[in-house]
C-alpha atoms as a PDB file:
ATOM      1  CA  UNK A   1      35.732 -16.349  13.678  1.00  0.00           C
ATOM      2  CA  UNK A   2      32.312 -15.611  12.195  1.00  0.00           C
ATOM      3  CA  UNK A   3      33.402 -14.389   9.293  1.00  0.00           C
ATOM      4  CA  UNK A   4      35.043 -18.098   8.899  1.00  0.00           C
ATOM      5  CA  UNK A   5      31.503 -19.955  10.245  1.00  0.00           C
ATOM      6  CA  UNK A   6      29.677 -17.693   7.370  1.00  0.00           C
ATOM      7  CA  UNK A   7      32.154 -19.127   4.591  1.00  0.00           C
ATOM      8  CA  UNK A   8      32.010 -23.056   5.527  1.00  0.00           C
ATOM      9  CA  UNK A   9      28.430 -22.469   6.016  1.00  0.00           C
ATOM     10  CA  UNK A  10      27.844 -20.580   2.775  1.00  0.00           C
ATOM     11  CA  UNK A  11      30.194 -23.314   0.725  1.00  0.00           C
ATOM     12  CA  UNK A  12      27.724 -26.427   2.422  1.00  0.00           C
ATOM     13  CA  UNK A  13      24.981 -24.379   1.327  1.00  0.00           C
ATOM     14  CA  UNK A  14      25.532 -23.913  -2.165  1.00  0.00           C
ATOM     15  CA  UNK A  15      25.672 -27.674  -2.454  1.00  0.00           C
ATOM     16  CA  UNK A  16      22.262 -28.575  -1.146  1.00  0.00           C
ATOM     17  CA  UNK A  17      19.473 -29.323  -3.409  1.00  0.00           C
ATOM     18  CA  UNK A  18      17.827 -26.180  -4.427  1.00  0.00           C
ATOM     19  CA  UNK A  19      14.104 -27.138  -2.468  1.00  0.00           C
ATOM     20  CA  UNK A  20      16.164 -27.399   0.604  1.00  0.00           C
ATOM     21  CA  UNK A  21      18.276 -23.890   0.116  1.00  0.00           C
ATOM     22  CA  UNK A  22      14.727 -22.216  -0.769  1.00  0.00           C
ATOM     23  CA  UNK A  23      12.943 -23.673   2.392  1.00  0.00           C
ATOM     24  CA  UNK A  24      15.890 -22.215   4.253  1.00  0.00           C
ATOM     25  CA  UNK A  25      16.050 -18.792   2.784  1.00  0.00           C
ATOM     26  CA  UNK A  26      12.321 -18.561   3.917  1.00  0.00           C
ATOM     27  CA  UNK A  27      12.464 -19.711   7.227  1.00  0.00           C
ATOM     28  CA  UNK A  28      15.354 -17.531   8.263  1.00  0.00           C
ATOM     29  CA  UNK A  29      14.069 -14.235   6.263  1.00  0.00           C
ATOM     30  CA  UNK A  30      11.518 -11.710   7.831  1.00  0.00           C
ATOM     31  CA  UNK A  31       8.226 -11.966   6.673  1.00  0.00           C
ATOM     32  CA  UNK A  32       6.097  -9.221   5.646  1.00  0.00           C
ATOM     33  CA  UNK A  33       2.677  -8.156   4.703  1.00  0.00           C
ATOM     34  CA  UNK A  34       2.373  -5.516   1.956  1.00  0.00           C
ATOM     35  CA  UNK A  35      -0.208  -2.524   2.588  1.00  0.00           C
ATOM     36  CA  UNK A  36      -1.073  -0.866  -0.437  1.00  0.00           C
ATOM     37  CA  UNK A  37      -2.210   2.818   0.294  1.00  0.00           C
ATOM     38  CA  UNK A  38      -4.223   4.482  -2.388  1.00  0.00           C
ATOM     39  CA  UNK A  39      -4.762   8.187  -3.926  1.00  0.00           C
ATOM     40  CA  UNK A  40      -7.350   9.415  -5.723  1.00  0.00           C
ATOM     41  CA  UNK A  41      -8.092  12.573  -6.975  1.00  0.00           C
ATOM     42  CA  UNK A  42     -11.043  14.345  -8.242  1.00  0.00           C
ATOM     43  CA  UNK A  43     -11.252  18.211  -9.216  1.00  0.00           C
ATOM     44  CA  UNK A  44      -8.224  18.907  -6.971  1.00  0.00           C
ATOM     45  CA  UNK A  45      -9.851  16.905  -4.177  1.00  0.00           C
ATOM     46  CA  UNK A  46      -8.852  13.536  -2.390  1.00  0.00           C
ATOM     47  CA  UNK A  47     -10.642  10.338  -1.695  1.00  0.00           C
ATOM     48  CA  UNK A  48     -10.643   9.347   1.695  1.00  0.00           C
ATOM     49  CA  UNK A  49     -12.679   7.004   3.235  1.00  0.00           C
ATOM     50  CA  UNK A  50     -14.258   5.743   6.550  1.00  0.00           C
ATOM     51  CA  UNK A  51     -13.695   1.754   7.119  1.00  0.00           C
ATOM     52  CA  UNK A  52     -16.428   0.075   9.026  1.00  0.00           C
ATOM     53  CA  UNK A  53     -13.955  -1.527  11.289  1.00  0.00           C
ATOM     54  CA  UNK A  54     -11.847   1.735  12.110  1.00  0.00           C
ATOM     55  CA  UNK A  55     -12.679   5.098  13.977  1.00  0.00           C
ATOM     56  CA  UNK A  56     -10.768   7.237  11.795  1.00  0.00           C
ATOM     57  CA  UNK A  57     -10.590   8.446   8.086  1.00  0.00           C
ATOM     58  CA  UNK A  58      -8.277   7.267   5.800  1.00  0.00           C
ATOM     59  CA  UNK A  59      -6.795   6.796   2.581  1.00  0.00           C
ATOM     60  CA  UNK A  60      -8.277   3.477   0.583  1.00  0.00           C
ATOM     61  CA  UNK A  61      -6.527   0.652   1.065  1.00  0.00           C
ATOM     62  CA  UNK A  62      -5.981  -2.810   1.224  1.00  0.00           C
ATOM     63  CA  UNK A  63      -3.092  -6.063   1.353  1.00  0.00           C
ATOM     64  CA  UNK A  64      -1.729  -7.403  -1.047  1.00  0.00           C
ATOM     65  CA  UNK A  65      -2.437 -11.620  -2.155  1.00  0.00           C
ATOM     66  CA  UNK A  66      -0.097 -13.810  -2.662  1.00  0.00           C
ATOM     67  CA  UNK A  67       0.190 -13.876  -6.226  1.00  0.00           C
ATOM     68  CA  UNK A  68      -1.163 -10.921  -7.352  1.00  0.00           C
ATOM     69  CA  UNK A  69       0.755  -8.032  -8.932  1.00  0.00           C
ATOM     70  CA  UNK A  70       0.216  -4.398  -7.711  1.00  0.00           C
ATOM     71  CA  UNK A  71      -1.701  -3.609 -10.579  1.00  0.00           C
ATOM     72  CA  UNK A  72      -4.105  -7.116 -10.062  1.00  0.00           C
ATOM     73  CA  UNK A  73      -4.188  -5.700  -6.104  1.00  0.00           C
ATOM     74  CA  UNK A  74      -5.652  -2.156  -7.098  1.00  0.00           C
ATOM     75  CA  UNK A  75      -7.933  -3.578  -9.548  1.00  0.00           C
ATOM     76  CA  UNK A  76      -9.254  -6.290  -7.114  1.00  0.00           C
ATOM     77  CA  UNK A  77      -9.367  -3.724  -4.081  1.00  0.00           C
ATOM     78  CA  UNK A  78     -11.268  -0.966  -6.120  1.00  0.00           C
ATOM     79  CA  UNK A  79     -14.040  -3.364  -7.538  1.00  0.00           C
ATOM     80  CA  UNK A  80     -14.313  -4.848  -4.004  1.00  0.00           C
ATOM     81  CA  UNK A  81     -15.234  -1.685  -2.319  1.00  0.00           C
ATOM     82  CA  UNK A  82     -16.439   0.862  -4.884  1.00  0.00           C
ATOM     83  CA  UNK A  83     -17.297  -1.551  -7.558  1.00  0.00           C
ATOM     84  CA  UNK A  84     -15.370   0.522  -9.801  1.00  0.00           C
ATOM     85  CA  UNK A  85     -12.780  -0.292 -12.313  1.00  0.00           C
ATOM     86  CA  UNK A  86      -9.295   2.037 -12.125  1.00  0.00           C
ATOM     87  CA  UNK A  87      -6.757   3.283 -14.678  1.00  0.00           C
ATOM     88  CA  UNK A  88      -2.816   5.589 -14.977  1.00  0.00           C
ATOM     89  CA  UNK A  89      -2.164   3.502 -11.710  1.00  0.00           C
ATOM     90  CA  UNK A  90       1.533   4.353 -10.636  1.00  0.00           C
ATOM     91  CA  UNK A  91       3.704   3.520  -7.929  1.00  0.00           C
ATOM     92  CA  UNK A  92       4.141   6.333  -5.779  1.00  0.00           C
ATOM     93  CA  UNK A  93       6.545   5.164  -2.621  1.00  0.00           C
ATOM     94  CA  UNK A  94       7.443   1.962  -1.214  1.00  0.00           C
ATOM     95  CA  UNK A  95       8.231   2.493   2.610  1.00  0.00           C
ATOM     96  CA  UNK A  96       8.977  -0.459   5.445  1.00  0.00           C
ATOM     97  CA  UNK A  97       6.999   0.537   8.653  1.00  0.00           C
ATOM     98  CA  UNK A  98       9.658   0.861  11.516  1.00  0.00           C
ATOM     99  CA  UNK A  99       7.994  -1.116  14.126  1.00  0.00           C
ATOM    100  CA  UNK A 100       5.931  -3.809  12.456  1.00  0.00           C
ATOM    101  CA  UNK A 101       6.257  -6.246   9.541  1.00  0.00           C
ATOM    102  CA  UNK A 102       4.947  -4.340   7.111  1.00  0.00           C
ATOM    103  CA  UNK A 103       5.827  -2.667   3.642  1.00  0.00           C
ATOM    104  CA  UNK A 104       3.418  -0.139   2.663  1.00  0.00           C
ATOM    105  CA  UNK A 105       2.939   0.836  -1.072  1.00  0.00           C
ATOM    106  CA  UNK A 106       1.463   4.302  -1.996  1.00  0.00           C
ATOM    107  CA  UNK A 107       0.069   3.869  -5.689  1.00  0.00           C
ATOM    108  CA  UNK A 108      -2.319   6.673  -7.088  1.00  0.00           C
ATOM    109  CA  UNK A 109      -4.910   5.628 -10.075  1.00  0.00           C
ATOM    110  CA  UNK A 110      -7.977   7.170 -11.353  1.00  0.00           C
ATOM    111  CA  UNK A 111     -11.867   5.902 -11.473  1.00  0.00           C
ATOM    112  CA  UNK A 112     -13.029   5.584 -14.698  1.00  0.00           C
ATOM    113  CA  UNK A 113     -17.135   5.583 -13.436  1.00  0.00           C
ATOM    114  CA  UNK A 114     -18.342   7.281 -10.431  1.00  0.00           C
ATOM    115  CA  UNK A 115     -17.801   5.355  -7.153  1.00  0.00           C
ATOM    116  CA  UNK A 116     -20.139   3.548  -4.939  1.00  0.00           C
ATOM    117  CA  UNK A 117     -19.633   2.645  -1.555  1.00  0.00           C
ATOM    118  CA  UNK A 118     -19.275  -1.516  -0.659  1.00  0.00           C
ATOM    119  CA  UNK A 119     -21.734  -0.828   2.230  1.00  0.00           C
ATOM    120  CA  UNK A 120     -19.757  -3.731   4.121  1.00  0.00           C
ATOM    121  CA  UNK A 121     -15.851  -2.332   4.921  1.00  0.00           C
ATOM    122  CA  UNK A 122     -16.755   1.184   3.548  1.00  0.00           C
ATOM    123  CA  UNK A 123     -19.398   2.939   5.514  1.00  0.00           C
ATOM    124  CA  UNK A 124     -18.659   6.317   3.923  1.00  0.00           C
ATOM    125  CA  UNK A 125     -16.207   8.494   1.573  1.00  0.00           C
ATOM    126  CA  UNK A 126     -16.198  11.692   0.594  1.00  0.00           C
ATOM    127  CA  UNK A 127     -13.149  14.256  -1.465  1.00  0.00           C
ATOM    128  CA  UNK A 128     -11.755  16.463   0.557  1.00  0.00           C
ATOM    129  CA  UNK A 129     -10.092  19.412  -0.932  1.00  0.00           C
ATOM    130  CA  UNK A 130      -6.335  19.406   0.246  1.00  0.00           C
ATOM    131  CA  UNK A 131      -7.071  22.642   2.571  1.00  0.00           C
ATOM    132  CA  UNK A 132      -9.620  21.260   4.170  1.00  0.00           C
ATOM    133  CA  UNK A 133      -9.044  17.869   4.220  1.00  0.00           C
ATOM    134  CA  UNK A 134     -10.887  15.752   7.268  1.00  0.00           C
ATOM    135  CA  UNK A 135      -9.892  16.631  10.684  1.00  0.00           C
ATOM    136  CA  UNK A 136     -10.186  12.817  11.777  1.00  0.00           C
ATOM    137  CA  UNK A 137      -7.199  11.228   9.790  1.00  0.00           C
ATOM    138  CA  UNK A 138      -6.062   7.914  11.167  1.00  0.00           C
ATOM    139  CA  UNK A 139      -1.969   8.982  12.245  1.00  0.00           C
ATOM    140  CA  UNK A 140      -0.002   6.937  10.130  1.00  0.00           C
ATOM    141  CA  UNK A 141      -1.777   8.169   7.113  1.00  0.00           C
ATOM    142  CA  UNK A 142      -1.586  11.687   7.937  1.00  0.00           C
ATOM    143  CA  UNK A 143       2.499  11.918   6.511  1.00  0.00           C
ATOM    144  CA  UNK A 144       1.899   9.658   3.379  1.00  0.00           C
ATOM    145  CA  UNK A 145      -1.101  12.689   2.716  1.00  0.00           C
ATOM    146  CA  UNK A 146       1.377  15.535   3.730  1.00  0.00           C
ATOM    147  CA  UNK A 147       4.680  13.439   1.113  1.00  0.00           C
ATOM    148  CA  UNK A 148       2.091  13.052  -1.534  1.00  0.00           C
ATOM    149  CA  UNK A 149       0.705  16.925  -1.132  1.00  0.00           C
ATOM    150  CA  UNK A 150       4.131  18.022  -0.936  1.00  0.00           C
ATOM    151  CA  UNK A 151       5.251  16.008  -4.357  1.00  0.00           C
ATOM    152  CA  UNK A 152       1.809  17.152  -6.165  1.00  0.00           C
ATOM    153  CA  UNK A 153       2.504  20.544  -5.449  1.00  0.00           C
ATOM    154  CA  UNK A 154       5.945  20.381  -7.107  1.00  0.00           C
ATOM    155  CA  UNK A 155       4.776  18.973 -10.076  1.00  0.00           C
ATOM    156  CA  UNK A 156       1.916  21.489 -10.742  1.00  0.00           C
ATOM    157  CA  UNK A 157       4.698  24.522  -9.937  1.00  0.00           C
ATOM    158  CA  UNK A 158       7.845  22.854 -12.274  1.00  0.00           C
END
């Protein structure tokens, strides 16, 4: 029986005017925001940073703008808070958080001039060497650190 409601359906579909089929694919799709989650490395050591408007350390970050590529997003987020411009960014993972609306993307990149703190959403960062990295890690970044660690180390073994 729904199998049969899901053909009619799709076959009245296909014949409306395409404005009216997009409108409809977005108001009957989830919605979700995109995190991107960033890694940088100096010397062996990784960035981490502590938000003005969070307890914990973590990873830079940022959302994504409609619009913008992930490439436009790191370069935007990087001169926002370190005033810095970035280069070799590459995707890393793509992961859809279980319990909210959100897709996270891990990308790392590289500074190309020393960075400075915003002063505004960064209050303070430091490189932590992967031993010894900051006790204080906000949770849901501690298993991106402990995939990316894990993936690094594999790469400098092989």
């Amino acid at each position: 029986m729904i199998r049969l409601l899901k053909r009619v359906l799709f076959s009245v579909y296909k014949h409306l005017p395409i404005s009216l089929r997009w409108k409809i694919s977005y108001f009957s799709s989830s919605r979700f925001l995109v995190g991107m989650i960033f890694f940088i490395e100096k010397d062996g050591s990784l960035l981490l940073v502590k938000h003005s408007y969070q307890k914990a350390w973590s990873l830079p970050g940022g959302w994504l703008q409609a619009g913008e590529s992930i490439e436009e997003d790191v370069a935007r987020e990087m001169k926002e808070e370190f005033g810095v411009s970035v280069t070799d960014i590459k995707i890393l993972k793509t992961v859809a958080a279980r319990l909210r609306p959100v897709i996270d993307i891990a990308v790392a990149c590289q500074f190309i001039q020393p960075p400075e703190h915003d002063g505004l959403e960064i209050e303070d960062f430091d490189f932590f060497n992967f031993n010894f990295l900051h006790p204080g890690i906000i949770h849901s970044h501690r298993a991106y650190i402990g995939d990316y660690f894990n993936q690094r180390t594999k790469v400098h073994r092989g």
